[in-house]
C-alpha atoms as a PDB file:
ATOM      1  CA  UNK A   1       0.000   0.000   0.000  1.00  0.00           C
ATOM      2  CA  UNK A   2       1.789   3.803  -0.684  1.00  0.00           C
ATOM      3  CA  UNK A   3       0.240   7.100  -0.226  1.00  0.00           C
ATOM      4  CA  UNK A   4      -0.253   9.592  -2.723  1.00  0.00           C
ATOM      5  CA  UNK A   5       3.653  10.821  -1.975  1.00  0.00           C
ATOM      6  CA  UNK A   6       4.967   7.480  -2.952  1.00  0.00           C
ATOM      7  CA  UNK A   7       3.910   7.586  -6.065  1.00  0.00           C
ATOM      8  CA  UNK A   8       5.694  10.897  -7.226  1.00  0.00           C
ATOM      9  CA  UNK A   9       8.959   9.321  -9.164  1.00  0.00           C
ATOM     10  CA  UNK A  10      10.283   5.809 -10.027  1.00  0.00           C
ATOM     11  CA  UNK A  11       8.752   6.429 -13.149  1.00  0.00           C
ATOM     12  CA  UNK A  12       9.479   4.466 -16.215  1.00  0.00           C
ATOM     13  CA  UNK A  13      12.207   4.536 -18.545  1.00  0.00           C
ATOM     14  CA  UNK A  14      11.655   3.597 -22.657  1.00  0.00           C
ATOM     15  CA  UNK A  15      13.773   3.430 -25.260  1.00  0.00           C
ATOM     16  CA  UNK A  16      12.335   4.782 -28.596  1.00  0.00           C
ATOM     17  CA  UNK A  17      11.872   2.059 -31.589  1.00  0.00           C
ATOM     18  CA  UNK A  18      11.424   3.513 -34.499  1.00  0.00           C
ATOM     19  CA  UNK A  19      12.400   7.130 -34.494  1.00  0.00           C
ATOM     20  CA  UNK A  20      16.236   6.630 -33.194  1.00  0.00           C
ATOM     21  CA  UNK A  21      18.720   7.248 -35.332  1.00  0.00           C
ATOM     22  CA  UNK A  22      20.629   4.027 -37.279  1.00  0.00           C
ATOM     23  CA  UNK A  23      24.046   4.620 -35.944  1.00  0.00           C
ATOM     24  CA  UNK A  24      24.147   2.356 -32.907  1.00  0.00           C
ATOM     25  CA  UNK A  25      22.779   5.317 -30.493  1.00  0.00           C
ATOM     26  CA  UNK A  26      20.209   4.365 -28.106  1.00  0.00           C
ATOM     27  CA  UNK A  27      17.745   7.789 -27.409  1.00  0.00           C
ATOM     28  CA  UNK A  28      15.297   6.737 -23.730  1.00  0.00           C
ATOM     29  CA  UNK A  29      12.554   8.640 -22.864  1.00  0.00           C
ATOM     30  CA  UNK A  30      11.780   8.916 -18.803  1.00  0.00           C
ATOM     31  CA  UNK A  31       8.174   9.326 -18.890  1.00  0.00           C
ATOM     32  CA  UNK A  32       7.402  11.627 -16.585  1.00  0.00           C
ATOM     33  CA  UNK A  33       3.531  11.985 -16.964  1.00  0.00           C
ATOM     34  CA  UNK A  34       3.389   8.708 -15.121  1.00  0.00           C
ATOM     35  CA  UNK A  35       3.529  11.092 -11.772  1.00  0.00           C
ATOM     36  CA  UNK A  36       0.189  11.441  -9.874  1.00  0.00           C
ATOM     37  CA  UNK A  37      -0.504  15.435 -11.779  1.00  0.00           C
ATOM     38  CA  UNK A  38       0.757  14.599 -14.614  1.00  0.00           C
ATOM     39  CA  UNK A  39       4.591  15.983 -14.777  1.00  0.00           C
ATOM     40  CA  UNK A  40       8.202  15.726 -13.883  1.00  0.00           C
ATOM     41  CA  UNK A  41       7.020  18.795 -11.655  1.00  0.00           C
ATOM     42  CA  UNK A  42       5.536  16.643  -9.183  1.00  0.00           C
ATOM     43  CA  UNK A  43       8.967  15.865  -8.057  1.00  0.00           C
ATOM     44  CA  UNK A  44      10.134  19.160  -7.305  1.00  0.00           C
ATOM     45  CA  UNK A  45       6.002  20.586  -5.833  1.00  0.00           C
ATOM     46  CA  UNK A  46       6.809  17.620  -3.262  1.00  0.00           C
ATOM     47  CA  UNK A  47      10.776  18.179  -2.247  1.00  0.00           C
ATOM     48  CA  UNK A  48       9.864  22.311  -1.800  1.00  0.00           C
ATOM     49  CA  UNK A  49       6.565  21.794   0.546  1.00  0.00           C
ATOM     50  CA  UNK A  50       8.016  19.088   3.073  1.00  0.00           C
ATOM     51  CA  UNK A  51      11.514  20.584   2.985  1.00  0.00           C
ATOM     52  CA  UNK A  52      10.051  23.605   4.198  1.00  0.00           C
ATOM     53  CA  UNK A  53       8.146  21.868   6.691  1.00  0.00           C
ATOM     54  CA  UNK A  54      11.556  20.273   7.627  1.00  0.00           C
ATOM     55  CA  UNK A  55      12.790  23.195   8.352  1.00  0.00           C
ATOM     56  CA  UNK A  56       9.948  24.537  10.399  1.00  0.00           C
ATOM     57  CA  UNK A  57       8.788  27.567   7.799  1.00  0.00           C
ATOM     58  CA  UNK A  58       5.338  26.154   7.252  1.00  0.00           C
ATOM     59  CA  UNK A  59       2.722  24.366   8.892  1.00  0.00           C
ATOM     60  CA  UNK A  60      -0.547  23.013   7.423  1.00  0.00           C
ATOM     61  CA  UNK A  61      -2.837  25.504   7.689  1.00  0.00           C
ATOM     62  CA  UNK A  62      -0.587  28.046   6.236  1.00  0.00           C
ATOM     63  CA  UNK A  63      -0.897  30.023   2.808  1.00  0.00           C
ATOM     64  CA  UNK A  64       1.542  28.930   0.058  1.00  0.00           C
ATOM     65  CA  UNK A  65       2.264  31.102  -2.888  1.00  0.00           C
ATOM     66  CA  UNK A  66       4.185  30.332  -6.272  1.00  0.00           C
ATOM     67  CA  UNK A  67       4.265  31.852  -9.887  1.00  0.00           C
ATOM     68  CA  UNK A  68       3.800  29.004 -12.412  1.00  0.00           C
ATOM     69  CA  UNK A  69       3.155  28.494 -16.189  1.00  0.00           C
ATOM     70  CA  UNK A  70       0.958  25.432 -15.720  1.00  0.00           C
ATOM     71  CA  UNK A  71       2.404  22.134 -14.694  1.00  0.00           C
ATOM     72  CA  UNK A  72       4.255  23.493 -11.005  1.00  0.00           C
ATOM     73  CA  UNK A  73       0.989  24.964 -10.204  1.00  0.00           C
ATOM     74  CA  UNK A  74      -0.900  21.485 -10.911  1.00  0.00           C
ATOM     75  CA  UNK A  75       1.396  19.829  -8.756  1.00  0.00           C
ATOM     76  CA  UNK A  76       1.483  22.520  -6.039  1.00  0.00           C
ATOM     77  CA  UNK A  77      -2.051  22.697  -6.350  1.00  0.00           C
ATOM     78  CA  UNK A  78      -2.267  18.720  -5.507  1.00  0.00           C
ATOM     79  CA  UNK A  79       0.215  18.220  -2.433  1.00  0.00           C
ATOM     80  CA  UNK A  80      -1.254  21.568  -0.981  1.00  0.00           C
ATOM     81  CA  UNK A  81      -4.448  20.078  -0.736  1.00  0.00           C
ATOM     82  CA  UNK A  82      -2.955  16.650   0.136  1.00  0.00           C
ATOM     83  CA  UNK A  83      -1.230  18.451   3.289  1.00  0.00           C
ATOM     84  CA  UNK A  84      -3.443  21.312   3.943  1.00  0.00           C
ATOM     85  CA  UNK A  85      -2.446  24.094   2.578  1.00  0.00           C
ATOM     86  CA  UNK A  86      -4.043  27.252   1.029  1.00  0.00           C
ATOM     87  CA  UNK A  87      -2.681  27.740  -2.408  1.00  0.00           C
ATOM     88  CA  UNK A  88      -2.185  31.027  -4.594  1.00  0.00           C
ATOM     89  CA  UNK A  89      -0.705  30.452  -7.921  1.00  0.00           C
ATOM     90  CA  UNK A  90       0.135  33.433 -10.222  1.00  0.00           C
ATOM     91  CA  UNK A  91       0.335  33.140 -14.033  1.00  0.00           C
ATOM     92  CA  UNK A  92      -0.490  34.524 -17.600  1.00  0.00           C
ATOM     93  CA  UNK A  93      -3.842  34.739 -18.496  1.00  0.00           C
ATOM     94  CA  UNK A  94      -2.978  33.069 -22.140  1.00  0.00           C
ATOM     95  CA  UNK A  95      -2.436  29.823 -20.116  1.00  0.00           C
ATOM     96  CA  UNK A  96      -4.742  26.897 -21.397  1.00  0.00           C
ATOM     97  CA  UNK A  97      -8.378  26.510 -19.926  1.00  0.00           C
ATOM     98  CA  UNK A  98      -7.272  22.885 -18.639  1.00  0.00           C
ATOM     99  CA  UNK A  99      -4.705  23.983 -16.598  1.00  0.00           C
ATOM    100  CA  UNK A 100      -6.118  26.700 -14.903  1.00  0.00           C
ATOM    101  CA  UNK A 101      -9.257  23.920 -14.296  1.00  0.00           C
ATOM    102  CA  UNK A 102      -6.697  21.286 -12.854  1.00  0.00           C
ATOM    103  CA  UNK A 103      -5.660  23.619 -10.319  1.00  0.00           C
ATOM    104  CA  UNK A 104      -8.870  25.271  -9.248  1.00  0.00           C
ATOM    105  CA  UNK A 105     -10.269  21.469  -8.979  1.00  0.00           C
ATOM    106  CA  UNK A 106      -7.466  20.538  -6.236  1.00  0.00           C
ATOM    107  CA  UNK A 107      -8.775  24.028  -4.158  1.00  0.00           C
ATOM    108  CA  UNK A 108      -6.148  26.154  -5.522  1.00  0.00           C
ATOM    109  CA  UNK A 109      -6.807  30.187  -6.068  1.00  0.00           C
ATOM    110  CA  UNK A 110      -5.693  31.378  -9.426  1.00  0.00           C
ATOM    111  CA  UNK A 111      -4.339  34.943  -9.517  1.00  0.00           C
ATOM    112  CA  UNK A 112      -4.183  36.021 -13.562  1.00  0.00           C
ATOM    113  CA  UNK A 113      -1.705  38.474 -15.521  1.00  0.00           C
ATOM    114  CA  UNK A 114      -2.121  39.337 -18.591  1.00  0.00           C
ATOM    115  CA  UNK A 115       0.156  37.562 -21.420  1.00  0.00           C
ATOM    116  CA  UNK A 116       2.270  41.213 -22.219  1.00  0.00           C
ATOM    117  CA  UNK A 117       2.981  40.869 -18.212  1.00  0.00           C
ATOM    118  CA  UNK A 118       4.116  37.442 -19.322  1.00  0.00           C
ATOM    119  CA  UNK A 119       6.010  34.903 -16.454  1.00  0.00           C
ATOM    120  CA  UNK A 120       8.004  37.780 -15.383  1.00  0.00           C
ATOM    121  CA  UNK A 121       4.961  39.809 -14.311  1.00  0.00           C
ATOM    122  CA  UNK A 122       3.608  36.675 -12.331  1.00  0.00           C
ATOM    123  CA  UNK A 123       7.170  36.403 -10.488  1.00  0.00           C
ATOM    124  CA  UNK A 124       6.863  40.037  -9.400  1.00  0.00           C
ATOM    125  CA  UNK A 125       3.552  39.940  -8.322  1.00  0.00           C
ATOM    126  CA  UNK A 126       4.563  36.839  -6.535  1.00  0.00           C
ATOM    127  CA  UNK A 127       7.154  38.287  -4.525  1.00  0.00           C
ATOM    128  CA  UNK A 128       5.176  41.619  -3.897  1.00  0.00           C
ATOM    129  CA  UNK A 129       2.857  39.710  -2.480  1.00  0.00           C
ATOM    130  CA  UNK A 130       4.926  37.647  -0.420  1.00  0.00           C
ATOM    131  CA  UNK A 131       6.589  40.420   0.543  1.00  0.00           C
ATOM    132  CA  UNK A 132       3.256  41.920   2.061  1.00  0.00           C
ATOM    133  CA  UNK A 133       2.808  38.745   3.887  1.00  0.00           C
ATOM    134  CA  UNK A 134      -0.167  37.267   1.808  1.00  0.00           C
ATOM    135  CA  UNK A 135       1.452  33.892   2.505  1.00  0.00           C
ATOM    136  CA  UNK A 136       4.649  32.202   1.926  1.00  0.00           C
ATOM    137  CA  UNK A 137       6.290  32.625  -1.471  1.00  0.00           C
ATOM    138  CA  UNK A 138       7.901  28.829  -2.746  1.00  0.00           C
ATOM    139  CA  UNK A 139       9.885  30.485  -5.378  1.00  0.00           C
ATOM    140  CA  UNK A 140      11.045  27.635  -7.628  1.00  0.00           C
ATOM    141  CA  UNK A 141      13.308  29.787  -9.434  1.00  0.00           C
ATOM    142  CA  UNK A 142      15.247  30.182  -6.981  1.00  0.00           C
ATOM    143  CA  UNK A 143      14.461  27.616  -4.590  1.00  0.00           C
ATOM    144  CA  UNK A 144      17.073  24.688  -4.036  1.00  0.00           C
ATOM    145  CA  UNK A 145      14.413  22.212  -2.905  1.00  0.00           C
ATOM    146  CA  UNK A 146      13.666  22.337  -6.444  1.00  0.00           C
ATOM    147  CA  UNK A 147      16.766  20.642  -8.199  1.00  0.00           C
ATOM    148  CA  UNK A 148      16.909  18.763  -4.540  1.00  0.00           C
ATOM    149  CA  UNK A 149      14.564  16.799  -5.934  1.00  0.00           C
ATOM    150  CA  UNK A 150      16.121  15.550  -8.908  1.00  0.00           C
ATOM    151  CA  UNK A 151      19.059  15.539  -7.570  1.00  0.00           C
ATOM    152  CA  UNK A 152      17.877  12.710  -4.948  1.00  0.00           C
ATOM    153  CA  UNK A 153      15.493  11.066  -7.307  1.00  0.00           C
ATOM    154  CA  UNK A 154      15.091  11.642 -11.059  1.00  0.00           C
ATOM    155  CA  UNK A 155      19.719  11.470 -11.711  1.00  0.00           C
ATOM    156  CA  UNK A 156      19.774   8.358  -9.259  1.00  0.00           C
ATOM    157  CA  UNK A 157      16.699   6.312 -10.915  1.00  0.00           C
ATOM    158  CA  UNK A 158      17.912   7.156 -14.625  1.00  0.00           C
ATOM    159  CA  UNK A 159      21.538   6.106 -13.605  1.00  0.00           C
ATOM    160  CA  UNK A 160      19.307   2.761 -11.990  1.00  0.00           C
ATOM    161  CA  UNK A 161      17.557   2.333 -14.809  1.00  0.00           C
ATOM    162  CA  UNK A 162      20.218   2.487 -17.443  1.00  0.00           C
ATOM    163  CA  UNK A 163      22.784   0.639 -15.548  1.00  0.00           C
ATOM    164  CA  UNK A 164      25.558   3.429 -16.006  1.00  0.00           C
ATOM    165  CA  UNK A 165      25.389   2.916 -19.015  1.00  0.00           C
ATOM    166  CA  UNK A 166      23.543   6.842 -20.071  1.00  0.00           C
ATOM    167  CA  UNK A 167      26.334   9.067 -21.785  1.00  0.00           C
ATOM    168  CA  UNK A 168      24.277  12.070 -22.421  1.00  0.00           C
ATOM    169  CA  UNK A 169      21.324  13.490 -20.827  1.00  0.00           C
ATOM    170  CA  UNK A 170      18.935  16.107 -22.780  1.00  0.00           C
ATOM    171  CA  UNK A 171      16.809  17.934 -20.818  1.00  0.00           C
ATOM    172  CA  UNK A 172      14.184  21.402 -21.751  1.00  0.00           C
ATOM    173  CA  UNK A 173      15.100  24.365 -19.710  1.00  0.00           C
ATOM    174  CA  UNK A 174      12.021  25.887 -17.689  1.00  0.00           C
ATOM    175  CA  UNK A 175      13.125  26.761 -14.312  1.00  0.00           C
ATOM    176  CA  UNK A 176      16.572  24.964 -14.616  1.00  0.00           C
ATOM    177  CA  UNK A 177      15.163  22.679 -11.328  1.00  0.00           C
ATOM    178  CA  UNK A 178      15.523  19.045 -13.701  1.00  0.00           C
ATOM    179  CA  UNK A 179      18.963  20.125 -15.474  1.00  0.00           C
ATOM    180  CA  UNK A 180      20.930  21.505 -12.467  1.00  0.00           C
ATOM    181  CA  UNK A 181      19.875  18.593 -10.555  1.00  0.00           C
ATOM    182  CA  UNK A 182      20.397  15.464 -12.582  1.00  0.00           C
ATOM    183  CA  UNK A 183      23.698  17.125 -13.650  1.00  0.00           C
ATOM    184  CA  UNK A 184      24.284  17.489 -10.198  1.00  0.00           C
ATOM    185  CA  UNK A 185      23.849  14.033  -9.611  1.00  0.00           C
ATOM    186  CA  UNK A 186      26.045  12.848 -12.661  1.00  0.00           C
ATOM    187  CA  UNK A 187      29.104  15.010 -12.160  1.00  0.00           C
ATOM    188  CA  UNK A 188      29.416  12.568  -9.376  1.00  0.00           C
ATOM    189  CA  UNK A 189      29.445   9.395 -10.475  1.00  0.00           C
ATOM    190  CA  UNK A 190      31.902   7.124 -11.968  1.00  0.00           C
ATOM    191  CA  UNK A 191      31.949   8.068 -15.914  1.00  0.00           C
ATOM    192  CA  UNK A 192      31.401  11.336 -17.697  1.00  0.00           C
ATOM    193  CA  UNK A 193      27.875  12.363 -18.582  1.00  0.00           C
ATOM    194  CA  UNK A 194      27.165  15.035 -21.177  1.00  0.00           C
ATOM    195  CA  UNK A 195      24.605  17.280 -20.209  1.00  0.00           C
ATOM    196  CA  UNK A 196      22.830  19.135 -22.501  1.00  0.00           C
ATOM    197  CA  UNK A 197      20.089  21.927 -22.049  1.00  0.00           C
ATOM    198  CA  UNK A 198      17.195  22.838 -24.699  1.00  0.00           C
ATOM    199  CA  UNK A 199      15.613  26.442 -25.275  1.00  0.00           C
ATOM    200  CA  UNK A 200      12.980  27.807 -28.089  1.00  0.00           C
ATOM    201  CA  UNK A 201      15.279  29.830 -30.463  1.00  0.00           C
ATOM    202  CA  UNK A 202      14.772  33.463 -30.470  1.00  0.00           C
ATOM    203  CA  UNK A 203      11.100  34.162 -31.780  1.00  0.00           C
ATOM    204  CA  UNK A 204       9.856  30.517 -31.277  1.00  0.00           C
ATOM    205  CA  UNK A 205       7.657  29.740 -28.582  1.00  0.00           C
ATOM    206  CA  UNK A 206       7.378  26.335 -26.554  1.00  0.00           C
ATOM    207  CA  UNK A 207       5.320  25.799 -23.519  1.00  0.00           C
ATOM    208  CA  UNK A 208       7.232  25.106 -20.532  1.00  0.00           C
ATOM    209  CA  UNK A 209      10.402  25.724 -21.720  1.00  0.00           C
ATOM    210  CA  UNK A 210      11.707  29.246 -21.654  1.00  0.00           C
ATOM    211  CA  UNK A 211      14.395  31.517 -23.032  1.00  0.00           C
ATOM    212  CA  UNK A 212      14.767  33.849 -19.827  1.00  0.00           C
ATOM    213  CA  UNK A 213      16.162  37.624 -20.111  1.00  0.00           C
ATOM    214  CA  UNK A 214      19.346  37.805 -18.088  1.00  0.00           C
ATOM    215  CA  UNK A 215      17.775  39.884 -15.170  1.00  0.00           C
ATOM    216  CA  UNK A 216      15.334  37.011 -14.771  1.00  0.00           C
ATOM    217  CA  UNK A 217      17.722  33.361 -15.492  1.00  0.00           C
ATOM    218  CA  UNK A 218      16.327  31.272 -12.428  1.00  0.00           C
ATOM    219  CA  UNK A 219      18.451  31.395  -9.494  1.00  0.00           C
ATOM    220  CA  UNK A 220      19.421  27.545  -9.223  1.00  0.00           C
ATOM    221  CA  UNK A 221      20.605  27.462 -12.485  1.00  0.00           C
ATOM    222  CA  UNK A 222      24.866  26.691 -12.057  1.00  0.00           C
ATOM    223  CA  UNK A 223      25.785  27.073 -15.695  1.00  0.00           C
ATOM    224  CA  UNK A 224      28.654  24.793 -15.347  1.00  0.00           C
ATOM    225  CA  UNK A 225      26.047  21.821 -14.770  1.00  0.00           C
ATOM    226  CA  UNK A 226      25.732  22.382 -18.359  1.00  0.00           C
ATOM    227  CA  UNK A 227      27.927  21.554 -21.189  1.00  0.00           C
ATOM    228  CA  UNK A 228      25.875  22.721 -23.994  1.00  0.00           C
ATOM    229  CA  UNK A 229      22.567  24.416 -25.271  1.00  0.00           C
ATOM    230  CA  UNK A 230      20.762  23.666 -28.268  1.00  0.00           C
ATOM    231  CA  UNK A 231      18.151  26.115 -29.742  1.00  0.00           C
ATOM    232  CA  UNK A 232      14.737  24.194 -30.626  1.00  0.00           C
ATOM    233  CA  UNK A 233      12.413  25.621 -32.773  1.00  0.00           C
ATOM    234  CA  UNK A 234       8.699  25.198 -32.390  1.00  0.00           C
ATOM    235  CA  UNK A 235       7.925  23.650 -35.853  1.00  0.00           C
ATOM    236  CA  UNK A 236      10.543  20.966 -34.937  1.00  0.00           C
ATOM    237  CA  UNK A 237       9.088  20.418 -31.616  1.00  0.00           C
ATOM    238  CA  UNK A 238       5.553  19.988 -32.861  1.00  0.00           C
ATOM    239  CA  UNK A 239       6.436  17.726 -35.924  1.00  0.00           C
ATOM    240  CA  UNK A 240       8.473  15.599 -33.354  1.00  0.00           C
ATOM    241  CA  UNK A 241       5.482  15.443 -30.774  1.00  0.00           C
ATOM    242  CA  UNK A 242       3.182  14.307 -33.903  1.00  0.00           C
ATOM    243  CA  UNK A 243       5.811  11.824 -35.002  1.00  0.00           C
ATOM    244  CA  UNK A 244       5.970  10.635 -31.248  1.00  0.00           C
ATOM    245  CA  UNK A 245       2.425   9.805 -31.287  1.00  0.00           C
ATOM    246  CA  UNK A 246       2.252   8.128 -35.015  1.00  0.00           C
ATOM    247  CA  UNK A 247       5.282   6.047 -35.073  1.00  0.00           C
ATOM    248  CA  UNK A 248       6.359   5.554 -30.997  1.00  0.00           C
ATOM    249  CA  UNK A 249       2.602   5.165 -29.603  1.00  0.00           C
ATOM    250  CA  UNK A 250       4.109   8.231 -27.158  1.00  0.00           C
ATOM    251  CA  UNK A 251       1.056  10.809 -26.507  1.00  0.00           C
ATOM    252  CA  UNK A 252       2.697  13.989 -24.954  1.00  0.00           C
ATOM    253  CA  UNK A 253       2.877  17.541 -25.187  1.00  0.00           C
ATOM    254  CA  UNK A 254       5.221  19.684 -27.387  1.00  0.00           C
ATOM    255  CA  UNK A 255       7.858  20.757 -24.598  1.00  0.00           C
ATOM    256  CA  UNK A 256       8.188  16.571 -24.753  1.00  0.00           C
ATOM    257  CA  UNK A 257       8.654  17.128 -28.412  1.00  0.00           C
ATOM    258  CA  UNK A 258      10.815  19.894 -28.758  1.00  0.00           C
ATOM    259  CA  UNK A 259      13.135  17.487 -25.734  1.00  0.00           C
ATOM    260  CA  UNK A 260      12.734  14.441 -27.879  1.00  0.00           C
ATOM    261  CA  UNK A 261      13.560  16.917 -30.712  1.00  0.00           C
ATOM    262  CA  UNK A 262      16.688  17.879 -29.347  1.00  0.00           C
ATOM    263  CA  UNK A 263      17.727  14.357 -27.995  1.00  0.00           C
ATOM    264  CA  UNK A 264      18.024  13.139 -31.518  1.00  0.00           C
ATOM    265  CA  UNK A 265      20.162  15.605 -32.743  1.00  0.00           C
ATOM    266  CA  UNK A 266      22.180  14.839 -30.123  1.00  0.00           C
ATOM    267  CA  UNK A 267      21.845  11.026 -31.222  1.00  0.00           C
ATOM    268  CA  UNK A 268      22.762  11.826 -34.932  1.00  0.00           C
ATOM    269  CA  UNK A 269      25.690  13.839 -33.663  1.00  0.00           C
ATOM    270  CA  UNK A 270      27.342  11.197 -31.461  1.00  0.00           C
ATOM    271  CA  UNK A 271      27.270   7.566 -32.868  1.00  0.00           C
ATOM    272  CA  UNK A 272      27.036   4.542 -30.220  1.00  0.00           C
ATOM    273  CA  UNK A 273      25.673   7.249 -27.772  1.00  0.00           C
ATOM    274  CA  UNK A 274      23.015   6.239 -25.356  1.00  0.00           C
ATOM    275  CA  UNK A 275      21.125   9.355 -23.904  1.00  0.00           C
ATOM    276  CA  UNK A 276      17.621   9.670 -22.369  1.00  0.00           C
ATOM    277  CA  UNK A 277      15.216  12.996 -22.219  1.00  0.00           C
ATOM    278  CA  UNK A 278      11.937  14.049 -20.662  1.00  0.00           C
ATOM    279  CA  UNK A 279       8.556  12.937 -21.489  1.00  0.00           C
ATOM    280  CA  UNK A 280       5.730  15.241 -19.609  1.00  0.00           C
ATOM    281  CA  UNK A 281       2.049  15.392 -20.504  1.00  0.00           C
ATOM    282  CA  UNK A 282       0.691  18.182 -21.204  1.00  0.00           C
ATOM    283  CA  UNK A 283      -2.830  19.557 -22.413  1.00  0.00           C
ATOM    284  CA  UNK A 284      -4.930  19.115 -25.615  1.00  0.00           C
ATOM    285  CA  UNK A 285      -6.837  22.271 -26.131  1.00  0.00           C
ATOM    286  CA  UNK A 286      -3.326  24.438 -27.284  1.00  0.00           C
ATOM    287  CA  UNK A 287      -3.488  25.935 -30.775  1.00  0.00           C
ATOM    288  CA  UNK A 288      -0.219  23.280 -31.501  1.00  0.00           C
ATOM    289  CA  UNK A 289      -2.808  20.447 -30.900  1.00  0.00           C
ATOM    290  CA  UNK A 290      -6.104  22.677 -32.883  1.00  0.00           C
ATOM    291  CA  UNK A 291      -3.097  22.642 -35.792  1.00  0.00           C
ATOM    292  CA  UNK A 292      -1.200  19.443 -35.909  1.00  0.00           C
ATOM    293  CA  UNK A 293      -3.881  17.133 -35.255  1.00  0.00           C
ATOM    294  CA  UNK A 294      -6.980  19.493 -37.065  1.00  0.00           C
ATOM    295  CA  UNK A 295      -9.207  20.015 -34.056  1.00  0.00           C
ATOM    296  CA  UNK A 296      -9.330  20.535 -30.507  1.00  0.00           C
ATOM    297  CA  UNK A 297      -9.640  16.999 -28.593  1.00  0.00           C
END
């Protein structure tokens, strides 16, 4: 028997069958919507509420704050309610409908920007508010509980699951939390890992992964946990979701696709390689889905 905790993580790992490259490269996929709200985000929602409690800074009861883009605010949304907590989450307005529903199903209260305000606006707002003491601001930008998580889980159960054997490890670039922490986690162990970090090239736009002015590059982010970044542009990510679905039986979102995307450049790139990237879900009502698959599901 587990609780609702114990089933954030241990997720499974698959190795793609028809879409890898045919130059002895392996690309695996850790599929991360297997987690109870749907994300790798889970992982950190769950480190930065009971490290906190660790530490004696909340207490059930209390009022827990947090600018998100969608999937963080899901998974806040969830393990606040689990624990019994009062959640405000702060984000664009031009987030989709589902998301926003997800959230204000688990009890959360959604506080809306507008789109021009953008994730930046939501952060500020955020702290103002924090700052005010309207509750207690989680701040996974800058939080360390945040790549804590994958530092303790997500590196060690990919490094599990592949025996050692992983010699790259492609990852989007949101709030840095997966990246810096599965690096983290690698750097330490008994081989070299290349670790490689995807962003939407300039003018592209990807949900969930981000392309941060300097003034706002997340706070955890150790850019020496990185040893390179590829640009991903949306088309690319959307064809590769689509091909995901027709050819791998892999339903996901297009941050999945623009990782998967980027993993198999990586793949072409490096012969014999055998890497692994990030597979979240994500929602159905985006425009990407209205225009790959011809109408909203």
């Amino acid at each position: 028997m587990s609780t609702l905790e114990q089933t954030i993580g241990n997720t499974p790992l698959v190795k793609l069958q028809r879409m890898a490259p045919d130059n002895g490269s392996e690309v695996w996929l850790k599929l991360e919507g297997n987690n109870p709200a749907g994300s790798v985000k889970d992982r950190a929602a769950l480190s930065m509420i009971v490290e906190a409690e660790k530490r004696g800074e909340i207490k059930p009861g209390d009022v827990l704050i947090e600018a998100t883009s969608g999937n963080t605010g899901i998974a806040l949304a969830m393990i606040a309610a689990l624990k019994g907590y009062r959640m405000k989450l702060l984000m664009p307005d031009n987030m989709s409908q589902e998301r926003r529903a997800a959230m204000r199903a688990y009890g959360a209260e959604l506080i809306l920007v507008t789109k021009e305000q953008g994730m930046e606006g939501a952060r500020d707002l955020a702290l103002e508010m924090a700052n005010c003491g309207e509750g207690k601001l989680l701040d996974q930008f800058n939080n360390p509980d945040n790549p804590y998580a994958h530092y303790t889980t997500t590196g060690p159960e990919i490094w599990q699951q592949t025996g050692g054997r992983i010699t790259h490890f492609v990852s989007s670039m949101g709030t840095t939390g997966t990246i810096t922490g599965v690096s983290r986690f690698m750097r330490e162990q008994s081989k070299p890992v290349t670790i490689v970090g995807l962003q939407p090239e300039e003018g592209s736009s990807i949900p969930g992964i981000r392309r941060w002015p300097a003034e706002y590059l997340p706070g955890i982010f150790n850019a020496s946990l990185v040893d390179e970044v590829l640009d991903i542009h949306q088309r690319d990510a959307e064809n590769t979701m689509r091909e995901l679905a027709v050819r791998e039986g892999i339903f996901c979102g297009v941050s999945s696709g623009g990782a998967v995307a980027g993993a198999l450049r990586v793949a072409k790139a490096n012969p014999g390689a055998g890497g692994g990237g990030d597979h979240l879900r994500s929602w159905r009502s985006l425009p990407f889905y209205r225009g790959v698959w011809g109408r909203a599901f």
